[in-house]
Protein backbone atom coordinates (compact mmCIF):
# COMPACT_ATOMS: atom_id res chain seq x y z
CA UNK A 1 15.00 4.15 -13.94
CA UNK A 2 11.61 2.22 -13.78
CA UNK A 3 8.88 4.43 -15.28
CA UNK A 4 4.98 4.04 -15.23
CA UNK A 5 3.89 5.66 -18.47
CA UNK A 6 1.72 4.84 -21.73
CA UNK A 7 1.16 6.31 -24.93
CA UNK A 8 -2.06 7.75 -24.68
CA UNK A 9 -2.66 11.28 -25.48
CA UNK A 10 -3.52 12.85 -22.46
CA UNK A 11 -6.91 14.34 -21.75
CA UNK A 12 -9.46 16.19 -19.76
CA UNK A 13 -12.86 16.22 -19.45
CA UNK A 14 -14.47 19.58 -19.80
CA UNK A 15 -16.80 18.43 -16.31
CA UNK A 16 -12.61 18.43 -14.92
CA UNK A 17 -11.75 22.05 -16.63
CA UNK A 18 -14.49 23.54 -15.57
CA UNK A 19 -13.58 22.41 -12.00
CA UNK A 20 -10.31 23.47 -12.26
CA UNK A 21 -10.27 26.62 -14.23
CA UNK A 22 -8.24 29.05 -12.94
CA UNK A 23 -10.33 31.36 -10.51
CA UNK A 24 -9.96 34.72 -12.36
CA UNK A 25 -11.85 32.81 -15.38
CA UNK A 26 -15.20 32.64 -13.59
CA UNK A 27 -16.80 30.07 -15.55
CA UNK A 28 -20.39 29.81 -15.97
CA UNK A 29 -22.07 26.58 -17.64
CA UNK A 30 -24.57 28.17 -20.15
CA UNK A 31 -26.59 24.80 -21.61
CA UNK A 32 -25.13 21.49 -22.59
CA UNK A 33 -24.24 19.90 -19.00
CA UNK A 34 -24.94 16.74 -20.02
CA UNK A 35 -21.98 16.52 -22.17
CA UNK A 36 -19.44 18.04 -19.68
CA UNK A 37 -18.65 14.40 -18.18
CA UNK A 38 -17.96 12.45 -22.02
CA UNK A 39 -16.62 15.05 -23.93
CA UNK A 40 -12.91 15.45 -24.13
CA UNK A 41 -10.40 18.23 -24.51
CA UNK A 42 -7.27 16.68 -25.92
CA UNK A 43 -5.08 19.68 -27.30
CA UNK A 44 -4.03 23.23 -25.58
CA UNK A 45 -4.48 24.97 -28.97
CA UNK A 46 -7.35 27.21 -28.56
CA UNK A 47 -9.51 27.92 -31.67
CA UNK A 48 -12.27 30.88 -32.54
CA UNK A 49 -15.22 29.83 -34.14
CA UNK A 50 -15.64 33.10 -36.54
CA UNK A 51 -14.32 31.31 -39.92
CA UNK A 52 -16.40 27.74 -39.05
CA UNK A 53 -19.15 29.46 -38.90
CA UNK A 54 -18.17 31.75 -42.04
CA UNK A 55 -18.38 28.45 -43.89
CA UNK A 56 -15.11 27.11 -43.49
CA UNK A 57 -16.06 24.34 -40.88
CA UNK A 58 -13.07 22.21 -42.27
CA UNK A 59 -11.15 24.62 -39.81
CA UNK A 60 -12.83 22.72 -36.51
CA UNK A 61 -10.18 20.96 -34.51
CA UNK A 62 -11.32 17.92 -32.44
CA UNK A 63 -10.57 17.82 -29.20
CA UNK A 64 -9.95 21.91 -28.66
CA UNK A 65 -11.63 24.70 -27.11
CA UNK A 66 -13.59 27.13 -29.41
CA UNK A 67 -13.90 30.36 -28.23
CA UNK A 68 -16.51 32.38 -29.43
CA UNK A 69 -16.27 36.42 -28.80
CA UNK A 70 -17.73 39.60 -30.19
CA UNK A 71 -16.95 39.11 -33.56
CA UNK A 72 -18.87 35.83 -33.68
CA UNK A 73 -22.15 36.87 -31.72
CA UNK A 74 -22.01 40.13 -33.95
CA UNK A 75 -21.70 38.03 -36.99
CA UNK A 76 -24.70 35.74 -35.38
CA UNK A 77 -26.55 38.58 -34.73
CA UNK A 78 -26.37 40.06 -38.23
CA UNK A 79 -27.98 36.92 -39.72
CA UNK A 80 -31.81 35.63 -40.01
CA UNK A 81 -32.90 33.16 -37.02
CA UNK A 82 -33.32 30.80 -40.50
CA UNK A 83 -29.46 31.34 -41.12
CA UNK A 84 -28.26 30.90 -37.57
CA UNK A 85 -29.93 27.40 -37.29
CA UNK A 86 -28.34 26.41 -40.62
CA UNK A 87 -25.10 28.06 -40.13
CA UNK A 88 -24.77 26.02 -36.58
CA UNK A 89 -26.14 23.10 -38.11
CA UNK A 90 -23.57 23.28 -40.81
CA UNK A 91 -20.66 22.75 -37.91
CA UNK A 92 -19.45 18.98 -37.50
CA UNK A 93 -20.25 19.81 -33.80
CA UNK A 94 -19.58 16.25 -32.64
CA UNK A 95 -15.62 17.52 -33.05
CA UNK A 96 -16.20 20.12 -30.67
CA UNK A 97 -15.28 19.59 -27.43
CA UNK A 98 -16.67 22.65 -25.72
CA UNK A 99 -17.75 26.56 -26.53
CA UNK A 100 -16.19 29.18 -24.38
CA UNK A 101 -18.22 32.62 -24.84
CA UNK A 102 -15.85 35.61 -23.17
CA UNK A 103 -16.70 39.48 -22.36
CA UNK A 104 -20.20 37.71 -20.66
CA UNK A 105 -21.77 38.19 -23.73
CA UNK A 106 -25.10 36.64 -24.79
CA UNK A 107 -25.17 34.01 -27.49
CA UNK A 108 -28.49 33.76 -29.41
CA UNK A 109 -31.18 31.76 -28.04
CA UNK A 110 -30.58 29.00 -31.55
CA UNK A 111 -26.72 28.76 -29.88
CA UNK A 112 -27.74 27.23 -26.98
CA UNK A 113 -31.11 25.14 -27.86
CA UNK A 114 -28.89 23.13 -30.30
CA UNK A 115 -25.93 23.08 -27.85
CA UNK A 116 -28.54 21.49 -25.47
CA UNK A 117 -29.59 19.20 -27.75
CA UNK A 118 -26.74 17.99 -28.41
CA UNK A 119 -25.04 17.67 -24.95
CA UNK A 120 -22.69 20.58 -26.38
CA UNK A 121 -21.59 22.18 -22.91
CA UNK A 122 -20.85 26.28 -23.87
CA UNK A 123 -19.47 27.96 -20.92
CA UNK A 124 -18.99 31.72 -20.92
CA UNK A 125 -16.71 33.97 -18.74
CA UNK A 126 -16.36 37.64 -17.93
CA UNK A 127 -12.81 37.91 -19.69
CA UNK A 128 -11.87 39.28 -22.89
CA UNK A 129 -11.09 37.10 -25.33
CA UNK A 130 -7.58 37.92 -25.49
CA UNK A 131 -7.03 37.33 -21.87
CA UNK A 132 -9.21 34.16 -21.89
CA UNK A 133 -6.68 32.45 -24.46
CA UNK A 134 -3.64 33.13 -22.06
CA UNK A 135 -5.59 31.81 -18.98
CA UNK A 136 -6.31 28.88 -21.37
CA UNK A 137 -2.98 28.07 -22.28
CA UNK A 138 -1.55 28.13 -19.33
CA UNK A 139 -3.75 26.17 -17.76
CA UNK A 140 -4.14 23.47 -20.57
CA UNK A 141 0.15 23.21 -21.32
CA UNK A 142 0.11 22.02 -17.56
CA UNK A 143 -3.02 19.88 -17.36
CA UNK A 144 -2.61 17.90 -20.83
CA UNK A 145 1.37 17.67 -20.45
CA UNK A 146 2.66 14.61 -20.92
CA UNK A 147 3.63 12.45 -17.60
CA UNK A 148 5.09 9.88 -16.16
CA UNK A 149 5.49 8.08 -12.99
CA UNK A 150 9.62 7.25 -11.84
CA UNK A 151 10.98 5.61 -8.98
CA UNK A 152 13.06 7.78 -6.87
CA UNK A 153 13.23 11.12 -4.74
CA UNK A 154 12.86 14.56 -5.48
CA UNK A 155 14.31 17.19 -2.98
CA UNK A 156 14.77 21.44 -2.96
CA UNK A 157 18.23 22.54 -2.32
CA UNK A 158 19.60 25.43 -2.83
CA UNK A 159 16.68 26.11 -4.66
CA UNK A 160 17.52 23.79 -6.92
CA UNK A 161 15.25 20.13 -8.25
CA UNK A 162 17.30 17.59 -7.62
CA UNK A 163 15.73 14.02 -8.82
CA UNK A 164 17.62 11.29 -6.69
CA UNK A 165 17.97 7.86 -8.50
CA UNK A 166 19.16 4.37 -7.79
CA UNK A 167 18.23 0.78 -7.35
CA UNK A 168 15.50 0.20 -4.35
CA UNK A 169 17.63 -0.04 -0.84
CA UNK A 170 20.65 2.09 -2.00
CA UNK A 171 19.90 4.67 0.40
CA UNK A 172 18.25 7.30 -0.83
CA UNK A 173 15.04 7.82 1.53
CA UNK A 174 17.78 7.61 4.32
CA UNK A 175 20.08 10.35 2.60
CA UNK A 176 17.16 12.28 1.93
CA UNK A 177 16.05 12.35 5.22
CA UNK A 178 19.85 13.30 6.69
CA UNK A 179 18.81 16.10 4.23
CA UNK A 180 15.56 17.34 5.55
CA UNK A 181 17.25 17.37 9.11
CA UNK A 182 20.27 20.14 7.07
CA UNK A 183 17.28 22.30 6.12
CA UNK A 184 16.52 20.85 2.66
CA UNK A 185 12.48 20.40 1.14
CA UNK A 186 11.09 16.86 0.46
CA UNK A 187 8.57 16.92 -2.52
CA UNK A 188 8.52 13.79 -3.25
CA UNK A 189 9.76 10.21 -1.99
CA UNK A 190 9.43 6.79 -3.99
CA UNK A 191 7.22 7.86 -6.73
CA UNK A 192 7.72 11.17 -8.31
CA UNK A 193 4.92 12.60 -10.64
CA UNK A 194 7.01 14.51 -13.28
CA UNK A 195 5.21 16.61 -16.42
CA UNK A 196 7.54 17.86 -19.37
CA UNK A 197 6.08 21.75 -19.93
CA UNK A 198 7.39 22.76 -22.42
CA UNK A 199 10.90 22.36 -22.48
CA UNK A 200 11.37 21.90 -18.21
CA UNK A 201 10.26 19.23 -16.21
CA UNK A 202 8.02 20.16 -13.56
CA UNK A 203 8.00 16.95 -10.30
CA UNK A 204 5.08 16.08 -8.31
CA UNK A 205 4.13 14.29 -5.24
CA UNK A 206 1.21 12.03 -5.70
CA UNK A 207 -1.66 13.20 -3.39
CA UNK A 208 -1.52 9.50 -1.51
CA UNK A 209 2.72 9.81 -0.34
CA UNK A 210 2.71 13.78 -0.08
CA UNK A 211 4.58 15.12 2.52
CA UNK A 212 5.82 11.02 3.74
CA UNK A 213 8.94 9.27 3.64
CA UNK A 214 9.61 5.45 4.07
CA UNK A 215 12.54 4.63 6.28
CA UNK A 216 13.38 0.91 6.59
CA UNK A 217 13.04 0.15 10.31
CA UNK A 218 10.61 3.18 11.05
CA UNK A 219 8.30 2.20 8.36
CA UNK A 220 6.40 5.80 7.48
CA UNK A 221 6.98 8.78 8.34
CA UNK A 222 5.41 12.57 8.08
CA UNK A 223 7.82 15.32 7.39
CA UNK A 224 5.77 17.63 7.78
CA UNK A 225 4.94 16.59 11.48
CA UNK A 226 8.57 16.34 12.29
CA UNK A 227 10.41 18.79 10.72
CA UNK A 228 7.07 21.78 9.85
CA UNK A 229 5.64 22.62 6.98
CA UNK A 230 9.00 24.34 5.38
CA UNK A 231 9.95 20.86 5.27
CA UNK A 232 8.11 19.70 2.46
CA UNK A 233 6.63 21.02 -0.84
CA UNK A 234 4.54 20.12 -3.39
CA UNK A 235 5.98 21.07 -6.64
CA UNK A 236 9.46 21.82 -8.10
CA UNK A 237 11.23 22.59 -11.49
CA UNK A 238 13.71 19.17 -12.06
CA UNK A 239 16.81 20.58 -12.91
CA UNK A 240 19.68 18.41 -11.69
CA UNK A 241 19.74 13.87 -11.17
CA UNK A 242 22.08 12.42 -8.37
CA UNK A 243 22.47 8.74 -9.39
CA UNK A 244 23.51 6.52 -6.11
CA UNK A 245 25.51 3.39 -6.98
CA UNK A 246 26.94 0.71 -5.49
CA UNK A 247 30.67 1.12 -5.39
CA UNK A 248 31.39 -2.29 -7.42
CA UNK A 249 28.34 -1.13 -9.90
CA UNK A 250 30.40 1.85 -11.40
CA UNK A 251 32.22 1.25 -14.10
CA UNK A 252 34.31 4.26 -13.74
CA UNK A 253 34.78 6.55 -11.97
CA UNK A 254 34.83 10.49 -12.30
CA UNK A 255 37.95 11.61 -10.70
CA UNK A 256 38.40 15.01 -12.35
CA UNK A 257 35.10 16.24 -12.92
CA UNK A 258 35.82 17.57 -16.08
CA UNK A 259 32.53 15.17 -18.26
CA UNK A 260 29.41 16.26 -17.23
CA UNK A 261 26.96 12.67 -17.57
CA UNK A 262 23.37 13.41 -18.07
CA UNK A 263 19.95 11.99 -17.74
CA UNK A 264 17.27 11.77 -20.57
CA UNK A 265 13.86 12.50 -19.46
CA UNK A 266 10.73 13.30 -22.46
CA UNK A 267 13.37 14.08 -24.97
CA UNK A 268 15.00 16.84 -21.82
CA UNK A 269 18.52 15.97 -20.81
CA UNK A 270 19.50 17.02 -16.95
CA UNK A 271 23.24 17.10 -15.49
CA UNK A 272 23.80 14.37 -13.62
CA UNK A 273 26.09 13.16 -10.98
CA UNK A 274 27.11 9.21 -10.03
CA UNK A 275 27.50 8.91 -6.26
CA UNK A 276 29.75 6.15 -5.96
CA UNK A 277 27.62 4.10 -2.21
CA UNK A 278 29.76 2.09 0.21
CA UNK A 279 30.17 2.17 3.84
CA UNK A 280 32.24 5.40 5.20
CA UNK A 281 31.22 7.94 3.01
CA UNK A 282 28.97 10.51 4.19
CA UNK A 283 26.01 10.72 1.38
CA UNK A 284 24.29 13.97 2.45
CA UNK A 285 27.64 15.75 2.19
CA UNK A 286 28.72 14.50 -0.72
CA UNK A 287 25.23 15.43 -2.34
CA UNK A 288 25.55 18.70 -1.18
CA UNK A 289 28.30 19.44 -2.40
CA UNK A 290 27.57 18.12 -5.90
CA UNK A 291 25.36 20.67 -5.74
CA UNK A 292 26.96 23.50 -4.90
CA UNK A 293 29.18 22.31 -7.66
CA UNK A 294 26.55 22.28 -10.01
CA UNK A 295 25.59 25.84 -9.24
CA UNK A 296 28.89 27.13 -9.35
CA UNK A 297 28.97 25.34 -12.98
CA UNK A 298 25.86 27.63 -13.85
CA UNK A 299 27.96 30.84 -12.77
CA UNK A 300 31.19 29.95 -14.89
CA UNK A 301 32.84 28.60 -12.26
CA UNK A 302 34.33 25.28 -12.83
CA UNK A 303 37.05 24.16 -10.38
CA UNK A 304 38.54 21.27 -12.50
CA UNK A 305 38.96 23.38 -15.64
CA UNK A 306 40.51 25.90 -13.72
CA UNK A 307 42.89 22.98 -11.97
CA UNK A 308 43.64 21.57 -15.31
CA UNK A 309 44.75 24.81 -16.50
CA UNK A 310 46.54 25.78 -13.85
CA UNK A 311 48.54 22.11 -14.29
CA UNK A 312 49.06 23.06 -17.94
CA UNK A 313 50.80 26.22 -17.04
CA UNK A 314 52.91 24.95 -14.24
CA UNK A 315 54.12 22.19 -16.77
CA UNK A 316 54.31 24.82 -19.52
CA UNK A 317 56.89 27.02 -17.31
CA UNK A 318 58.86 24.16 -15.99
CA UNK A 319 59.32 23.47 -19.35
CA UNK A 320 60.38 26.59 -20.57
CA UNK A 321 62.78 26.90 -17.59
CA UNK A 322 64.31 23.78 -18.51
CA UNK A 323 64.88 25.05 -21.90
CA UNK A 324 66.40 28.13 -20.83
């Protein structure tokens, strides 16, 4: 499967988190907005400031959030205007990325004439600092995931992510659409935006094919002006691959369905079927029922286990009868 990816760690701009912050967080830019656009939050670890600022500044983390709360301001507080400014000073603030102050509290007036000075954007929202962190988290696991670009389709059936592969022309636009027309979700045709969070893969449409398909003959096409708006989606959890194949491509073929093949994705391997194409054979059903197959798999149900066994016995009692 062609992939557009690199190496780089990914990365956000604090200018870009503050943007996109979940709602609940409220965030308010306190001083340093001329920093917001170059400096760079790299990791979803979030970090308090109490024990940097204790002294221990070999505890800063490049690249994360520090959060500072009532412990820290109380701990500012306590200390002569002298002391603050040397305390601050003290920090390798260049590391920091940004300074989130939570419960709306009031940093002293030192706090944020150095944080100006140095293009050190501090932000400050109306949430504890426990909540704060889990807004954080969740937001940052999704927006610094890693991600890559892949060639294919990814549909909703049965509530199920199913990632459709195969070399360009196979068919799979076509089958997909067949598959919109059964009552199926598009998310994604051609390129397919997928993140590894934590251990799933979560699939994207990019913003510019969202919602389109492109059928050779018809050229583009909007699902969601055909079909509605139940048509399409935007997001889904990958959980299954459907490889198509030209017939003379496979080198063999599954005929019991006992080996389950499976695809590697970011280190996350998905169940995968091989959809032997030639002319004749009706795609759409056959991807259905591969999986319904699949699901009844996740409930214990495996039909050729149970038709293997059920050979074994037959042979098992025709031998004994023999015997007798």
């Amino acid at each position: 499967m062609q992939s557009n990816f690199n190496n780089e760690k990914p990365k956000i701009s604090v200018a870009d988190f503050i943007s996109g912050a979940p709602a609940e967080m409220e965030i308010e830019l306190l001083a340093g907005a001329g920093g917001i656009g170059a400096r760079q939050i790299v990791s979803a670890r979030i970090q308090k400031l109490g024990l940097a600022l204790a002294g221990f500044t070999h505890y800063i983390h490049a690249g994360r959030i520090q959060i500072v709360g009532q412990s820290e301001i109380w701990y500012l507080a306590q200390l002569e205007p002298e002391q603050r400014i040397q305390a601050l000073r003290n920090l390798d603030l260049e590391k920091v990325c940004c300074v989130l102050i939570t419960k709306n509290l009031s940093p002293p007036s030192e706090f944020l004439e150095i944080a100006e000075e140095i293009n050190l954007p501090v932000i400050r929202t109306p949430q504890v600092s426990s909540a704060a962190i889990v807004s954080l988290a969740g937001f940052l696991q999704e927006a610094l995931a890693p991600q890559r670009v892949l060639h294919g389709v990814l549909m909703e059936m049965y509530g199920t992510g199913v990632l459709f592969k195969g070399e360009s022309g196979i068919g799979k636009s076509e089958c997909a659409l067949d598959l919109i027309s059964r009552g199926h979700r598009l998310i994604s045709d051609d390129a397919v935006l997928i993140k590894r969070i934590g251990d799933k893969l979560e699939g994207y449409s990019p913003e510019l094919t969202r919602e389109h398909l492109e059928i050779r003959g018809l050229g583009i096409i909007n699902i969601r002006d055909l079909y509605g708006i139940s048509a399409v989606g935007n997001r889904k959890q990958i959980d299954l691959c459907v490889e198509l194949k030209k017939w003379n491509n496979v080198l063999e073929i599954e005929r019991l369905g006992l080996e389950t093949q499976e695809e590697d994705i970011f280190g996350i391997k998905l169940p995968k079927y091989v959809l032997p194409v030639s002319s004749g054979r009706n795609l759409s059903t056959l991807v259905e029922t591969a999986i319904r197959v699949y699901l009844l798999k996740t409930k214990g149900v495996n039909a050729a286990r149970d038709f293997i066994e059920t050979h074994t016995r037959l042979l098992s009692a025709q031998a004994a009868s023999k015997q007798a």
